[in-house]
Protein backbone atom coordinates (compact mmCIF):
# COMPACT_ATOMS: atom_id res chain seq x y z
CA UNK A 1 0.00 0.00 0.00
CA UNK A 2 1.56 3.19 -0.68
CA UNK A 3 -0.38 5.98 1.27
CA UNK A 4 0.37 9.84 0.36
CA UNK A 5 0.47 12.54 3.27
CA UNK A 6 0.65 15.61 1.33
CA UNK A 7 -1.72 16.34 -0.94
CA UNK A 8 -3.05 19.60 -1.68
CA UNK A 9 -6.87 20.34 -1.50
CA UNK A 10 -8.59 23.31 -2.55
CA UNK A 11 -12.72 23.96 -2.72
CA UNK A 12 -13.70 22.05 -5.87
CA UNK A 13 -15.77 25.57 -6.83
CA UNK A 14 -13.07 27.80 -5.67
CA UNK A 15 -12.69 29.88 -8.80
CA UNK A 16 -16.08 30.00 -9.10
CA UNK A 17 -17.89 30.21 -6.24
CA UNK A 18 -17.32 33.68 -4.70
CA UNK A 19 -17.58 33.79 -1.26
CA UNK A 20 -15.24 31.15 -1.12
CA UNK A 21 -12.61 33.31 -3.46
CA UNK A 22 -13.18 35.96 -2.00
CA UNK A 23 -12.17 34.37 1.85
CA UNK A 24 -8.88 32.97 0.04
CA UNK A 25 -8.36 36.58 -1.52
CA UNK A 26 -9.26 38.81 1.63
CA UNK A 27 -7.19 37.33 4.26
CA UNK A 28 -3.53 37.74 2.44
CA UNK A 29 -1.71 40.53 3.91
CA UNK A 30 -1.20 43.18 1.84
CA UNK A 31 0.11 45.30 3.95
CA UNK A 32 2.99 43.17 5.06
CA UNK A 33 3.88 42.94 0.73
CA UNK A 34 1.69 40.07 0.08
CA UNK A 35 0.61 40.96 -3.78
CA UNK A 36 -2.41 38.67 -4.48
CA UNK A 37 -3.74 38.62 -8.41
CA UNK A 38 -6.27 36.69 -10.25
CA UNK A 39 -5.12 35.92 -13.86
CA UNK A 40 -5.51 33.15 -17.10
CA UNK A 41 -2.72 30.87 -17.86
CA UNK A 42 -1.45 31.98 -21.08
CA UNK A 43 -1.55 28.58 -22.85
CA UNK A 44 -4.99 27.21 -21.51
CA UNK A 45 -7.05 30.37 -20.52
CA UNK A 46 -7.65 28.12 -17.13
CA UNK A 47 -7.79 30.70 -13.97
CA UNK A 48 -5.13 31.23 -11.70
CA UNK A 49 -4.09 32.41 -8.12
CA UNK A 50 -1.01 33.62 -7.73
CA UNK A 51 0.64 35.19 -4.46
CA UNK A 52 3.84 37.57 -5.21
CA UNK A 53 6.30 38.66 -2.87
CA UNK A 54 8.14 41.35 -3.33
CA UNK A 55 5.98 42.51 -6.58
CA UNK A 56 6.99 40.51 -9.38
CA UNK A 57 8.41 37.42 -7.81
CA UNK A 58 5.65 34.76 -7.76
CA UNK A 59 5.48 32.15 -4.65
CA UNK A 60 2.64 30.44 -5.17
CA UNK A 61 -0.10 29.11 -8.16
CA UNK A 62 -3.51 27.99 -7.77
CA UNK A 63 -4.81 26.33 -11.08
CA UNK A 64 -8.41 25.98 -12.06
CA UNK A 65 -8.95 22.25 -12.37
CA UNK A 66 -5.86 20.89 -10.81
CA UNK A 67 -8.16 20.34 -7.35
CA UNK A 68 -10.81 18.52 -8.30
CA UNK A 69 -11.59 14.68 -6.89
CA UNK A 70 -11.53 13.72 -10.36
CA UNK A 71 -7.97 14.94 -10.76
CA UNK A 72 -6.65 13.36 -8.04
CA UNK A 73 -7.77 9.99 -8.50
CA UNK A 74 -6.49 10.21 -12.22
CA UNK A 75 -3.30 11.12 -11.25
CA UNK A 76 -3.05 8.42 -8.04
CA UNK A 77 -4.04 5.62 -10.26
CA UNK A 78 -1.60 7.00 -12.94
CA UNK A 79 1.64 6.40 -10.00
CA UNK A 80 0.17 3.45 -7.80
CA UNK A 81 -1.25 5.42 -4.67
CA UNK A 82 -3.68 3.51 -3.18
CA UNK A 83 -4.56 6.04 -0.44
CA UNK A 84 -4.24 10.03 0.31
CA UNK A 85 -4.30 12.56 2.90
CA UNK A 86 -5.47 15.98 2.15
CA UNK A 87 -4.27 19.44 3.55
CA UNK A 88 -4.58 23.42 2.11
CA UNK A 89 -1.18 23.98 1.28
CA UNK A 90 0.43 27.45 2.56
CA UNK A 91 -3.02 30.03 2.82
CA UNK A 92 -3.26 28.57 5.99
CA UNK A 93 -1.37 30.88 7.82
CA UNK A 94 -4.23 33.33 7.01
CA UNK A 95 -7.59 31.63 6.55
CA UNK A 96 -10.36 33.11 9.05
CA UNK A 97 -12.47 30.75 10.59
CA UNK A 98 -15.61 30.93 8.21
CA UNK A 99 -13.65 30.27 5.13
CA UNK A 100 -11.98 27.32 6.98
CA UNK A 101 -15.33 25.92 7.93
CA UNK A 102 -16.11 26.22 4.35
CA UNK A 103 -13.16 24.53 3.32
CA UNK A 104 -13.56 21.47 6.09
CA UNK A 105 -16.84 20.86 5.15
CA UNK A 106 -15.62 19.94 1.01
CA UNK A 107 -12.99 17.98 2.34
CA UNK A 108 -14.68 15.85 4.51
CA UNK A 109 -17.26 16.00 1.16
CA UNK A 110 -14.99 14.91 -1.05
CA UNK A 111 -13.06 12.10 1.17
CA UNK A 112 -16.67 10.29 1.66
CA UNK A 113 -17.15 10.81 -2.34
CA UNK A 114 -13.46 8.93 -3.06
CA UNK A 115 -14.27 5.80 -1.80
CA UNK A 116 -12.05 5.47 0.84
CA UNK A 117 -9.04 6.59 -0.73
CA UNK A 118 -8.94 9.91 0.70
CA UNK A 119 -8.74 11.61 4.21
CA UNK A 120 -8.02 15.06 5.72
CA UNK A 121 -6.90 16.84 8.36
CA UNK A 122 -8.22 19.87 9.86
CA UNK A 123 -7.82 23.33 8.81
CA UNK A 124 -8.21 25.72 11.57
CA UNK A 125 -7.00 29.10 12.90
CA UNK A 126 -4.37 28.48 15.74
CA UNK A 127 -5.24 30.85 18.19
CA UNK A 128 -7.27 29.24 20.74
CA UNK A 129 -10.50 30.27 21.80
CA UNK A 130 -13.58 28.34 22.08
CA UNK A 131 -15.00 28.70 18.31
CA UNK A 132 -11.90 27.49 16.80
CA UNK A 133 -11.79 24.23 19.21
CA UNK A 134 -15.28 23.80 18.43
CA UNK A 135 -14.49 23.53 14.77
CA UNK A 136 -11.51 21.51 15.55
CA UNK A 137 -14.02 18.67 17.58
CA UNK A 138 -15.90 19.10 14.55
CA UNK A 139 -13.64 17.90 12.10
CA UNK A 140 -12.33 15.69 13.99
CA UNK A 141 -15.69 13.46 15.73
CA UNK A 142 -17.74 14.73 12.91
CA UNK A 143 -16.41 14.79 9.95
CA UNK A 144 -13.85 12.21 10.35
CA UNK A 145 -10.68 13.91 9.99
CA UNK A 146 -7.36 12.11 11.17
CA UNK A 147 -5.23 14.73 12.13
CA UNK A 148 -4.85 18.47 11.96
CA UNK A 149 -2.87 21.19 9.95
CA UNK A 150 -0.90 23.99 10.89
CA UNK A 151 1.57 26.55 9.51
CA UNK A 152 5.43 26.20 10.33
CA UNK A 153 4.61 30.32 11.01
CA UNK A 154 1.96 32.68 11.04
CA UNK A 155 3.06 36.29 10.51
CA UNK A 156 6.27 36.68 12.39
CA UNK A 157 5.54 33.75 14.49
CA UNK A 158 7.18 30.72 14.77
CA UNK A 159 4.85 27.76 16.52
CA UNK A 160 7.14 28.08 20.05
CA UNK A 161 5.60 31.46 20.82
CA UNK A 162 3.48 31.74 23.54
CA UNK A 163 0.28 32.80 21.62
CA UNK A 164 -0.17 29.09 20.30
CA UNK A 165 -0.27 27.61 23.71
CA UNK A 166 -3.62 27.57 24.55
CA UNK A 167 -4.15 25.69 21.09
CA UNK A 168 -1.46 23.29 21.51
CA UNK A 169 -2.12 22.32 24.87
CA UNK A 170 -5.49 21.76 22.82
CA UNK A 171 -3.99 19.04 20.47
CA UNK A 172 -1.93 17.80 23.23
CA UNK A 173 -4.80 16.55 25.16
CA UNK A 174 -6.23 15.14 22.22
CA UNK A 175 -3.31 13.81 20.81
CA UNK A 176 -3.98 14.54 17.67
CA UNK A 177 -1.34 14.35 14.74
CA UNK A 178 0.08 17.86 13.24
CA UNK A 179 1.17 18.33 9.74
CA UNK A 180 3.53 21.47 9.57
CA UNK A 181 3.48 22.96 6.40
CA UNK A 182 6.14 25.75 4.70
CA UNK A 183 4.66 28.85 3.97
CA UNK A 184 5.56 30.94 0.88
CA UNK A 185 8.81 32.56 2.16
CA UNK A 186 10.70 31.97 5.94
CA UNK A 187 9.86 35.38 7.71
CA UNK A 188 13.17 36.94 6.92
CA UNK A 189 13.58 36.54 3.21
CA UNK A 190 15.18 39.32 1.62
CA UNK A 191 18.49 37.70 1.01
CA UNK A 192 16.84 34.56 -1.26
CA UNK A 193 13.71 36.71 -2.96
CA UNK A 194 16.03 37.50 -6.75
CA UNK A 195 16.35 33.93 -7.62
CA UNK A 196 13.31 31.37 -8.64
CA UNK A 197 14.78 28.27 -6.85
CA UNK A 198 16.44 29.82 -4.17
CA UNK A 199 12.99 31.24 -3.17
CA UNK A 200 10.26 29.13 -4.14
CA UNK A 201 12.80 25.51 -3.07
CA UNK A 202 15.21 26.67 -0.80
CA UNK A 203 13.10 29.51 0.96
CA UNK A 204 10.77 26.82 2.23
CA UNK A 205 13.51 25.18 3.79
CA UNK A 206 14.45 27.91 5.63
CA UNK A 207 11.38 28.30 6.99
CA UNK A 208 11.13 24.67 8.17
CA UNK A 209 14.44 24.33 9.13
CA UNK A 210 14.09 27.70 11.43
CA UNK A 211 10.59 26.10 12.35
CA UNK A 212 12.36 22.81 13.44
CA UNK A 213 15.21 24.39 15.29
CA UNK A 214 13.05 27.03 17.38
CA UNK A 215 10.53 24.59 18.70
CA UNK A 216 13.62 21.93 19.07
CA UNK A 217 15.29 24.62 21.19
CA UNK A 218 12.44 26.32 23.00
CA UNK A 219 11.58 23.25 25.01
CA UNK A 220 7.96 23.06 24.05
CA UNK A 221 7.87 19.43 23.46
CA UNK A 222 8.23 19.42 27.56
CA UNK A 223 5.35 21.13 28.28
CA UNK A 224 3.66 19.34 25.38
CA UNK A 225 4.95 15.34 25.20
CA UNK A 226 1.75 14.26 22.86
CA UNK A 227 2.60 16.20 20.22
CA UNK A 228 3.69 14.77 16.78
CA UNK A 229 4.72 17.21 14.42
CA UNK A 230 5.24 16.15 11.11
CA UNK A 231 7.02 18.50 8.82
CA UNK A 232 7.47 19.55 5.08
CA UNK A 233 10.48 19.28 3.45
CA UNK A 234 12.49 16.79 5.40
CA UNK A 235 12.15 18.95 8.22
CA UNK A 236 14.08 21.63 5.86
CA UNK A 237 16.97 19.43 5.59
CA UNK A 238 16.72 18.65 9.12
CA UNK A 239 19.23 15.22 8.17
CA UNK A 240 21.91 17.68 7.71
CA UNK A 241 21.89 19.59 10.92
CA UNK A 242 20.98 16.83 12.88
CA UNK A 243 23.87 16.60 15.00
CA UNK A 244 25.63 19.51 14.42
CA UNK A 245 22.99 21.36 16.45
CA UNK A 246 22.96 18.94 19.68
CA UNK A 247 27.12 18.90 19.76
CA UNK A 248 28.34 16.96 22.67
CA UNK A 249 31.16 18.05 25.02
CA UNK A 250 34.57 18.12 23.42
CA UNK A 251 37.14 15.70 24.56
CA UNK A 252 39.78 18.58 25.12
CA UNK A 253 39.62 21.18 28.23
CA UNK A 254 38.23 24.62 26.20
CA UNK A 255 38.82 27.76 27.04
CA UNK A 256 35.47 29.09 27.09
CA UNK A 257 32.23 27.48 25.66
CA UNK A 258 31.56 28.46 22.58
CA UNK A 259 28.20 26.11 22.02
CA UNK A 260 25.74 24.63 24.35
CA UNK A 261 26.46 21.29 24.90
CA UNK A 262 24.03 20.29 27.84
CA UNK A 263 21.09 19.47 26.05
CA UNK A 264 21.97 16.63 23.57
CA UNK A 265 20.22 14.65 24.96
CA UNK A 266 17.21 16.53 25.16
CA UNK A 267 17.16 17.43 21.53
CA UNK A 268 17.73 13.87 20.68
CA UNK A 269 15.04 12.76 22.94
CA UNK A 270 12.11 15.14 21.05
CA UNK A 271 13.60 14.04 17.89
CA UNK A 272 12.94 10.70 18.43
CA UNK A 273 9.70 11.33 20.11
CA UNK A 274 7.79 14.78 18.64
CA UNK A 275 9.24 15.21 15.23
CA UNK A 276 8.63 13.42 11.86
CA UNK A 277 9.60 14.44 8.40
CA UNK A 278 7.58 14.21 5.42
CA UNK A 279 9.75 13.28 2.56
CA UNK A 280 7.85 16.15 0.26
CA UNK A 281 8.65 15.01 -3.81
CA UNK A 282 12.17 13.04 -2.41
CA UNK A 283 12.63 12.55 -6.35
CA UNK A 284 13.62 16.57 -6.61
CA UNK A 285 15.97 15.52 -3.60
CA UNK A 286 18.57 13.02 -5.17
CA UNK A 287 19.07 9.45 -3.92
CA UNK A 288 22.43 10.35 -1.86
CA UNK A 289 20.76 12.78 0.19
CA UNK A 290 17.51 11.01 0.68
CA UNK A 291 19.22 7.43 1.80
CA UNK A 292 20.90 9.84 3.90
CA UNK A 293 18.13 11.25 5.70
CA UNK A 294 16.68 8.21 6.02
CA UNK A 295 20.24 6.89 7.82
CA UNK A 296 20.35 9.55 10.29
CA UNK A 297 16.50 10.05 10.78
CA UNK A 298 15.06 6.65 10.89
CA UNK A 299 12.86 5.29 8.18
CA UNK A 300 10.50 5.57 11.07
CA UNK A 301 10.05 9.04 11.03
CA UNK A 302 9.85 9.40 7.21
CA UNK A 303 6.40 9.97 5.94
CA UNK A 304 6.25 9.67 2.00
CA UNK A 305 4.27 12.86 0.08
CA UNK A 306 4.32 14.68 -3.05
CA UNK A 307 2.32 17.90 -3.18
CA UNK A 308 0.17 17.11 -6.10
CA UNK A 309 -0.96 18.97 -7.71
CA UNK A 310 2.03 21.64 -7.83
CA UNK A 311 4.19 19.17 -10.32
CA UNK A 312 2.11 16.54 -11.81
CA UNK A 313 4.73 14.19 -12.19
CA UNK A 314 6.09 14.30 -8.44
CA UNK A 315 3.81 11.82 -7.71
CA UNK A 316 4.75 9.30 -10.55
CA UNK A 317 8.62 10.01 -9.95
CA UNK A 318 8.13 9.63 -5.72
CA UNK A 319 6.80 6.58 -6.04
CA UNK A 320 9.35 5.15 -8.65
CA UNK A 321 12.12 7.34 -6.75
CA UNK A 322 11.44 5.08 -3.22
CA UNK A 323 11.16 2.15 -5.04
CA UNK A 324 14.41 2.38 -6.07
CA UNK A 325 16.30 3.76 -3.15
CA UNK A 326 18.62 1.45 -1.48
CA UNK A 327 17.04 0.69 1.71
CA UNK A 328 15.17 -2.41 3.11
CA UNK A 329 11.80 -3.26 2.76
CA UNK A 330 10.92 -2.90 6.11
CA UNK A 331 12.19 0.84 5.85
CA UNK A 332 10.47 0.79 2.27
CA UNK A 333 7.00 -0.12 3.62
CA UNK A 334 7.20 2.09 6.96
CA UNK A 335 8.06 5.32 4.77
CA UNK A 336 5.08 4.11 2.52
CA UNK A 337 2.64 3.42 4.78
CA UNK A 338 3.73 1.78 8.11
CA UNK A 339 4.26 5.55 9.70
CA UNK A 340 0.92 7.11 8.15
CA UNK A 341 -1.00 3.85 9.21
CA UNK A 342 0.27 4.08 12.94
CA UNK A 343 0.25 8.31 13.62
CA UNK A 344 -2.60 9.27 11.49
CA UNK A 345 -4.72 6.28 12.98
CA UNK A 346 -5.88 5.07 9.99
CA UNK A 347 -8.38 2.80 9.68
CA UNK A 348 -7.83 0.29 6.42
């Protein structure tokens, strides 16, 4: 069974139906450079979303038809994926809670209309307060959902700040599962913006390697021991840094202390038990560096995904990609479907 995690779901009706638009449209920040415009792809004449920042440099496509159920079971039967899980990629840092209601509700709708080959998780605003846990029971003993989505930052907040405690200590006590997804650009981007791949690829790792690294360091994980984050990306390269960032003491007498070496331990201990890595497109990785995240992270942490629908063939090439990495089955069929299976609670 090969089971993707990251799927991208828009409204089927989104270009079309307005108030739903209009919710996606609204809640960008323009003030903080956001430029949001609604065009036609030259080639097709199908309608577009596409979310600039600065002016001129493009971060982000929505295109008319790539969303709908049809679409996705095409392309899934096309690569060999038996089963799905859907999540709004990146607008999720903004979405109000009406428009995410809006958005639940056609998820849920289109899981029960796939015939058991898709779920979702939730999509709702991270702030707490009653309303917003309502919806989040809702989706979850309602509408079936298996897990919930959030942001890797909202504004200029990474998830360790202390206005997203009330909601984690939320999906602590439920012990829910958390996707972490990149947003467009890491919050301090003016260095990478010039260059397509540096900001539309590499940005994103920033931004989940900071993401990683700040709620690594901040200790959360303490206060909060249920949750299971599972991030975009690899974690943004998170194989690479992996001990570099959690040094151990040096075998020499220093003369100062130049890095903190007292909490190895404890950074290897939330590694192992709060953070998981979802292997988004490994084909656009390489095989080197994907065997080697898999070495250092555990194939039990890996969670294979693709982001269809932003490259069509990601999905096709992941599957063949994994397939032909060289790693054992057992670490094959855990990255595949073992992981999603146990922390999404899946019931197949």
């Amino acid at each position: 069974m090969i089971i993707d995690i990251n799927m991208h779901h828009l409204p089927e009706d989104f270009f079309t139906n307005e108030k739903i638009l209009n919710g996606f449209l609204n809640t960008a920040p323009r003030s903080f450079g956001e430029i949001v415009t609604l065009s036609k792809v030259p080639d097709t004449g199908a309608h577009q979303l596409t979310l600039e920042k600065p002016k001129g440099y493009p971060n982000l496509n929505y295109v008319e038809g790539d969303y709908s159920l049809e679409a996705k079971l095409r392309a899934m039967d096309d690569a060999g994926v038996d089963k799905a899980i859907l999540r709004v990629p990146v607008w999720q840092e903004w979405l109000q809670l009406e428009t995410c209601k809006i958005v639940n509700d056609n998820a849920a709708d289109m899981c029960k209309r796939s015939g058991s080959r898709l779920y979702s998780v939730a999509c709702v605003p991270p702030w707490g307060g009653k309303e917003n846990i309502y919806e989040l029971e809702r989706c979850l003993k309602e509408l079936g959902m298996v897990g919930v989505q959030l942001a890797c930052h909202y504004g200029q907040l990474y998830l360790d700040d202390e206005a997203f405690k009330p909601y984690l200590k939320v999906l602590n006590e439920m012990n829910v599962p958390v996707v972490v997804h990149h947003t467009p650009l890491p919050v301090y981007w003016q260095s990478i913006y010039e260059y397509t791949n540096l900001r539309r690829e590499f940005g994103r790792i920033v931004d989940q390697g900071t993401a990683v690294g700040r709620e690594l360091f901040s200790g959360m994980f303490d206060e909060f021991p249920n949750l299971k984050f599972i991030h975009t990306m690899f974690g943004g390269n998170w194989f690479a840094n992996y001990h570099l960032l959690a040094p151990h003491k040096s075998n020499k007498k220093e003369a100062i202390s130049r890095l903190d070496t007292a909490d190895a331990d404890r950074i290897t201990r939330y590694l192992q038990n709060n953070i998981y890595f979802d292997m988004t497109h490994p084909a656009s990785w390489g095989k080197a560096e994907v065997e080697c995240a898999i070495k250092v992270c555990g194939a039990d942490h890996m969670l294979f995904g693709t982001s269809f629908p932003v490259v069509y063939g990601w999905m096709s090439q992941g599957v063949e990609f994994v397939k032909a990495l060289d790693i054992t089955e057992e670490e094959r069929e855990l990255i595949m479907n073992g992981n999603a299976l146990r922390l999404f609670k899946l019931d197949v």
